[in-house]
C-alpha atoms as a PDB file:
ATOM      1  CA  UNK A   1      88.424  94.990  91.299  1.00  0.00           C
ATOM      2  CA  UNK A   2      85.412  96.562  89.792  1.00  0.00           C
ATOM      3  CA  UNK A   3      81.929  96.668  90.814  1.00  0.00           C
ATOM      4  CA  UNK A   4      79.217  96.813  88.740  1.00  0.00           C
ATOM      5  CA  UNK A   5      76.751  99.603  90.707  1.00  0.00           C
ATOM      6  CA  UNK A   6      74.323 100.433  87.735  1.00  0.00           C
ATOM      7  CA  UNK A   7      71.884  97.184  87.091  1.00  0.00           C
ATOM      8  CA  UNK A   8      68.992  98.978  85.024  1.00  0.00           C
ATOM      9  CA  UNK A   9      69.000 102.274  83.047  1.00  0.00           C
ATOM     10  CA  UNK A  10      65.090 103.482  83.906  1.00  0.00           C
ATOM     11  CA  UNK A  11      65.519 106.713  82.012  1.00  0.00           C
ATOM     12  CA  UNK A  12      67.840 108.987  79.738  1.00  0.00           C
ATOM     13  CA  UNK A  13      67.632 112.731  78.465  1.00  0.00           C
ATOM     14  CA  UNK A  14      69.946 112.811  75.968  1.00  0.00           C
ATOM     15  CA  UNK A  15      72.727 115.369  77.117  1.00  0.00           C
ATOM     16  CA  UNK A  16      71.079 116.447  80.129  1.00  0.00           C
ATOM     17  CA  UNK A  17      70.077 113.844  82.286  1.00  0.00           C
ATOM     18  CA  UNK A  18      69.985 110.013  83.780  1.00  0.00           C
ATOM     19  CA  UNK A  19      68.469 107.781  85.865  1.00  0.00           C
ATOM     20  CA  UNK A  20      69.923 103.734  87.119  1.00  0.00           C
ATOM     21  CA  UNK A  21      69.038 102.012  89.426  1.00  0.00           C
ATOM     22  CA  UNK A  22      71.291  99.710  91.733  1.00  0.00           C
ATOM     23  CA  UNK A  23      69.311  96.768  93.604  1.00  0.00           C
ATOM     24  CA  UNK A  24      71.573  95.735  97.008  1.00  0.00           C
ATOM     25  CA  UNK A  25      72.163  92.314  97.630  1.00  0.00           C
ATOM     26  CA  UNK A  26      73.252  90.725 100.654  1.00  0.00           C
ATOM     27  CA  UNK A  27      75.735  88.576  98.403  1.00  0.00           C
ATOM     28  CA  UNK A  28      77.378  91.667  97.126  1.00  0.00           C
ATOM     29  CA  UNK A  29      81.201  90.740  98.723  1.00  0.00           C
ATOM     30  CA  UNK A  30      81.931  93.864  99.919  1.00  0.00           C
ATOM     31  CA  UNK A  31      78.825  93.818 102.813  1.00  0.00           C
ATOM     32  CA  UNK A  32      81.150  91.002 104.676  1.00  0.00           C
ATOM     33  CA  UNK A  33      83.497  92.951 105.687  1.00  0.00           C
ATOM     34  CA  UNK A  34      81.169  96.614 105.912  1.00  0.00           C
ATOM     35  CA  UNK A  35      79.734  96.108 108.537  1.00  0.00           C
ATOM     36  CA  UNK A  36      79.240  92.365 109.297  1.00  0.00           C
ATOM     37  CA  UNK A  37      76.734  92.458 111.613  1.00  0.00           C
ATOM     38  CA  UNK A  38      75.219  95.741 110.132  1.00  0.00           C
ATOM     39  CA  UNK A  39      75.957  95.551 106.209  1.00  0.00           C
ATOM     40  CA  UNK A  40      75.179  98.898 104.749  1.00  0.00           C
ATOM     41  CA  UNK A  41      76.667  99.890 101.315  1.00  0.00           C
ATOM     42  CA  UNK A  42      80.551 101.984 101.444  1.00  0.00           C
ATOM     43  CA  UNK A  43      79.981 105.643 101.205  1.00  0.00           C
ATOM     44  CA  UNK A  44      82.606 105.175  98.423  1.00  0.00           C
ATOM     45  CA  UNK A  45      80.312 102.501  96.743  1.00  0.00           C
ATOM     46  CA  UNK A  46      77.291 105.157  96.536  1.00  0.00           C
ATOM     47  CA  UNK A  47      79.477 108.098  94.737  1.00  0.00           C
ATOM     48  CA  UNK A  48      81.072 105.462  92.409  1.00  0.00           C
ATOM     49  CA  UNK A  49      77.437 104.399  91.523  1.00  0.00           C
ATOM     50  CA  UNK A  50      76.702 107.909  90.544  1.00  0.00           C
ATOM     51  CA  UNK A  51      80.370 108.175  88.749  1.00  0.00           C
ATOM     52  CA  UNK A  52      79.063 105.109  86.470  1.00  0.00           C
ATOM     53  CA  UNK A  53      75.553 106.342  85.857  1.00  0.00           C
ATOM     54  CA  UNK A  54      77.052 109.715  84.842  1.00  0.00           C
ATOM     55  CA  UNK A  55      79.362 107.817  82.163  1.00  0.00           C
ATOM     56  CA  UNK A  56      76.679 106.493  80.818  1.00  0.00           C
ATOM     57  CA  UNK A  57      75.113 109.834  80.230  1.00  0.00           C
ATOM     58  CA  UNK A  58      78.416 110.956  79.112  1.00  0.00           C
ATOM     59  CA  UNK A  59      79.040 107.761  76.729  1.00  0.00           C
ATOM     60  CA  UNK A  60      75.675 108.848  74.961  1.00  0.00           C
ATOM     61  CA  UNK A  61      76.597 112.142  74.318  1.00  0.00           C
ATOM     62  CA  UNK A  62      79.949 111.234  72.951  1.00  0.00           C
ATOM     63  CA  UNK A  63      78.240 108.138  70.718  1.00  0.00           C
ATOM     64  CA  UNK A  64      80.610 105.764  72.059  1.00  0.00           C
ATOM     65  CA  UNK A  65      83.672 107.619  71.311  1.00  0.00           C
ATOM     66  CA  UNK A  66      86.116 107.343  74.023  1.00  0.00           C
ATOM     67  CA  UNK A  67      86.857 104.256  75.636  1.00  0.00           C
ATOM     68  CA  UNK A  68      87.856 105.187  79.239  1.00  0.00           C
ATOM     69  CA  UNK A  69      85.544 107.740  81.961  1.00  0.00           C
ATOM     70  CA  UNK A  70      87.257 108.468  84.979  1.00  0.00           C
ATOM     71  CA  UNK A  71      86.387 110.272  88.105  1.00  0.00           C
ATOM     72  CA  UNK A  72      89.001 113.328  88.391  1.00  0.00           C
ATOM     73  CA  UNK A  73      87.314 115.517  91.359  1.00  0.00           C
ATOM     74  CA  UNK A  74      84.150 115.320  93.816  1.00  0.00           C
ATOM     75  CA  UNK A  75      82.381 118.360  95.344  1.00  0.00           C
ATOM     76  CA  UNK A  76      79.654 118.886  98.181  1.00  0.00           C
ATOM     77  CA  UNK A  77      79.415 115.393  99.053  1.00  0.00           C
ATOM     78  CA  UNK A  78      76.587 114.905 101.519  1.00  0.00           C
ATOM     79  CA  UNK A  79      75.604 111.307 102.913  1.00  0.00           C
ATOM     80  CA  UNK A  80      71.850 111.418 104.494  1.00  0.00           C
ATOM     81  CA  UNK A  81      71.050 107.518 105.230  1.00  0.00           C
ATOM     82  CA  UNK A  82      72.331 104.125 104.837  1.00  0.00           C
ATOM     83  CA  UNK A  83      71.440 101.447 101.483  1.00  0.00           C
ATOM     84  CA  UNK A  84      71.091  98.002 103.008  1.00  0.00           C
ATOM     85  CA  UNK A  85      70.839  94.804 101.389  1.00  0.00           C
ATOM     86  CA  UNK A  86      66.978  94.707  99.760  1.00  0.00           C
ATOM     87  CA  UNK A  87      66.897  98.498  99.176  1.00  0.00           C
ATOM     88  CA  UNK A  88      67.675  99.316  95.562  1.00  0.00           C
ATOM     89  CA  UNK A  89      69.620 102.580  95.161  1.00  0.00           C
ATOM     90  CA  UNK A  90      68.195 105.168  92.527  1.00  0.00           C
ATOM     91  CA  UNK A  91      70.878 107.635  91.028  1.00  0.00           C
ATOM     92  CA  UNK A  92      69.534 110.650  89.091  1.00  0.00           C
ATOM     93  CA  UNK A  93      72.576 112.530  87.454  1.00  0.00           C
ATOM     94  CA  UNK A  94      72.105 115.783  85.808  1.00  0.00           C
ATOM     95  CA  UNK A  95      74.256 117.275  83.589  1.00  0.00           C
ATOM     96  CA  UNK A  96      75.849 120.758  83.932  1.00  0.00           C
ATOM     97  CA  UNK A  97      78.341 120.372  81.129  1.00  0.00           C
ATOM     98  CA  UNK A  98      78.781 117.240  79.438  1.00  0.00           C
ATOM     99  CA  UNK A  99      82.316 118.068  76.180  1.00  0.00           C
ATOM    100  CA  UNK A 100      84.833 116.417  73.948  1.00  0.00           C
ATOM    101  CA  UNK A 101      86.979 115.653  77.300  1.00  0.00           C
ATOM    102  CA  UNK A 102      84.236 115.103  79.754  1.00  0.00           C
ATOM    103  CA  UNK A 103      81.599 116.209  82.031  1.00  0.00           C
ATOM    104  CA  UNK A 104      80.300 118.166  85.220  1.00  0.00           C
ATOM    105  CA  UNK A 105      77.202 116.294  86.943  1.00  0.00           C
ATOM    106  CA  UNK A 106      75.545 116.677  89.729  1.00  0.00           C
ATOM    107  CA  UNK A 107      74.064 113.453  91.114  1.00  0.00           C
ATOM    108  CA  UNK A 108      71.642 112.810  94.301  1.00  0.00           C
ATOM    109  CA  UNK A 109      71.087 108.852  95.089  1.00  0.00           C
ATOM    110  CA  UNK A 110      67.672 107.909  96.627  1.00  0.00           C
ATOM    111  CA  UNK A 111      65.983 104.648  98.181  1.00  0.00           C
ATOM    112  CA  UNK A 112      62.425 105.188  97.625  1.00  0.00           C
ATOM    113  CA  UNK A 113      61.971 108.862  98.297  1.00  0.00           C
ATOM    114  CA  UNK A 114      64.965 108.990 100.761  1.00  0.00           C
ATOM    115  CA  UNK A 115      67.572 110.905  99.601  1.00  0.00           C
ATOM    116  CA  UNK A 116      71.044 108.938 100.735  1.00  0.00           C
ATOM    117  CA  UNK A 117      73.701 110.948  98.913  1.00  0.00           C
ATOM    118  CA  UNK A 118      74.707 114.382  96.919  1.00  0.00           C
ATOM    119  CA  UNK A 119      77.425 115.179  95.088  1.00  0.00           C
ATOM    120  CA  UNK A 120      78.889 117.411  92.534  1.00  0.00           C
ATOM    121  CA  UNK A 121      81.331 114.920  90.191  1.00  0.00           C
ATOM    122  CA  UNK A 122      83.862 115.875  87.650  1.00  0.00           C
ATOM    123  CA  UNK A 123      84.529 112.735  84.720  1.00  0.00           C
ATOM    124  CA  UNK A 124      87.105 112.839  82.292  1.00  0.00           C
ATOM    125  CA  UNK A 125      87.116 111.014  79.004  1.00  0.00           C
ATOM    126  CA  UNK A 126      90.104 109.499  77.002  1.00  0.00           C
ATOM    127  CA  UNK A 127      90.831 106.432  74.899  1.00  0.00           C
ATOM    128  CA  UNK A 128      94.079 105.271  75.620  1.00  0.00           C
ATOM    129  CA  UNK A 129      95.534 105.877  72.072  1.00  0.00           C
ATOM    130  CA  UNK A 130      95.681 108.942  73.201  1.00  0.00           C
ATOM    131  CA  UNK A 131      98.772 108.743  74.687  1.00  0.00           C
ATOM    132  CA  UNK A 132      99.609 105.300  72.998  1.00  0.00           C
ATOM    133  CA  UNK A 133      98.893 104.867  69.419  1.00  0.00           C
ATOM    134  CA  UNK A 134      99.070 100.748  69.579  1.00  0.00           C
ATOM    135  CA  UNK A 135      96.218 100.400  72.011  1.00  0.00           C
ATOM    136  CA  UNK A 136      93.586 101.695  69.660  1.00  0.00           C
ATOM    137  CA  UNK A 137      92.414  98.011  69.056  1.00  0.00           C
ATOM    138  CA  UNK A 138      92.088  98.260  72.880  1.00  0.00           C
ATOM    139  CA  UNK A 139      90.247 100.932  72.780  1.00  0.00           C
ATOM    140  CA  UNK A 140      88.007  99.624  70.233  1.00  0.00           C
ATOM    141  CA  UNK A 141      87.416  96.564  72.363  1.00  0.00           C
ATOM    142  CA  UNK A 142      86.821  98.271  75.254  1.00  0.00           C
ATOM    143  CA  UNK A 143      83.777 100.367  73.185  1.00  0.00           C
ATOM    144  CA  UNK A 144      82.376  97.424  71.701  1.00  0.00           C
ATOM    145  CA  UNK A 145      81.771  95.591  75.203  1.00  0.00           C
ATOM    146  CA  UNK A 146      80.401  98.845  76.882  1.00  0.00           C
ATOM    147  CA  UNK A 147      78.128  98.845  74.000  1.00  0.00           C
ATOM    148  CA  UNK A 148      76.951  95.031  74.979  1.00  0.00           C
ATOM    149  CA  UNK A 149      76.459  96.124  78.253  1.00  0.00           C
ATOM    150  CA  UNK A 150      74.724  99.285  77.557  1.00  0.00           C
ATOM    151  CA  UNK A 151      72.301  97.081  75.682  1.00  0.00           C
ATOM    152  CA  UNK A 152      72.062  94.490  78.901  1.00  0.00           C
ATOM    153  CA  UNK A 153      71.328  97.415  81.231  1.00  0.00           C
ATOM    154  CA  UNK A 154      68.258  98.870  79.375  1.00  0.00           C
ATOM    155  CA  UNK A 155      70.315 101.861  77.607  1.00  0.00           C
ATOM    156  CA  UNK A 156      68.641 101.455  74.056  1.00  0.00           C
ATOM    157  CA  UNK A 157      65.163 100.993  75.505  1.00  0.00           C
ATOM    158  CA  UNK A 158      65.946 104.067  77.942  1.00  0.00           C
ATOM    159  CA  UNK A 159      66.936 106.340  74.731  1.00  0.00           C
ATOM    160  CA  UNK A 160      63.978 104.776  72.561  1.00  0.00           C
ATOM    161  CA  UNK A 161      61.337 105.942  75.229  1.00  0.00           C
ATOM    162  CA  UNK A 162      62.826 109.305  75.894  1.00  0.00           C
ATOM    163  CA  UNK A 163      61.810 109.758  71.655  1.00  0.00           C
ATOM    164  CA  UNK A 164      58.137 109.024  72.242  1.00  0.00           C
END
């Protein structure tokens, strides 16, 4: 199951940094079951919220060339306060190395001006004819509907502003 934790791209530095935003529903599914009478957002929810606002960064950088962005390590992972249903969740990735294979971020996650979690997080990138030659139309698939959904998150008005 996958969960879509980045709802808005707000800003973009080409290379260097990012900035999404999550808004927290009470109908998200997971809250039913953590904690149901005190629904906060997983721990493990907020770093993979960061994980997918960094591939975004890292998508950008690469123009769209790999297919696949996958979390491989997580360093100095502090959490500082709970995301309940009405807060929204702002992510603000910066790049430390962003190459062909991947990237080094760090990442803090606020609501408001509370600061709710740190990290260091280490992405790799791949497209899965890489390994297998006959998924390349896969792979090409895969690119052309995280290019849609770049475009339904903000992403192209994110880059166009960051030119002005």
């Amino acid at each position: 199951m996958k969960f879509q934790l980045v709802d808005k791209i707000k800003a973009i530095e080409l290379g260097k940094r990012i900035v999404t935003t999550k808004a927290l529903s009470l109908a998200e599914e997971y809250l039913a079951d953590h904690f149901p009478t005190f629904p906060v957002l997983p721990g493990v929810l907020m770093i993979e919220a960061m994980v997918q606002a960094a591939a975004w960064l890292i998508r950008v950088q690469q123009d769209f060339s790999k297919s696949i962005i996958v979390l491989s390590a997580v360093r100095n992972v502090r959490y500082a306060s709970f995301v309940q249903p009405g807060d929204v969740l702002r992510c603000e990735i910066e790049s430390m190395n962003i190459d062909g294979n991947g990237a080094k971020v760090k990442g803090v996650g606020f609501v408001g001006e509370r600061q709710t979690v740190s990290g260091r997080l280490e992405l790799r990138s791949f497209n899965l004819a890489d390994d297998k030659a006959y998924l390349a139309g896969s792979d090409r698939d895969i690119i052309e509907s995280l290019k849609r959904d770049f475009s339904l998150i903000g992403g192209p008005a994110a880059l166009a502003a960051q030119g002005s």
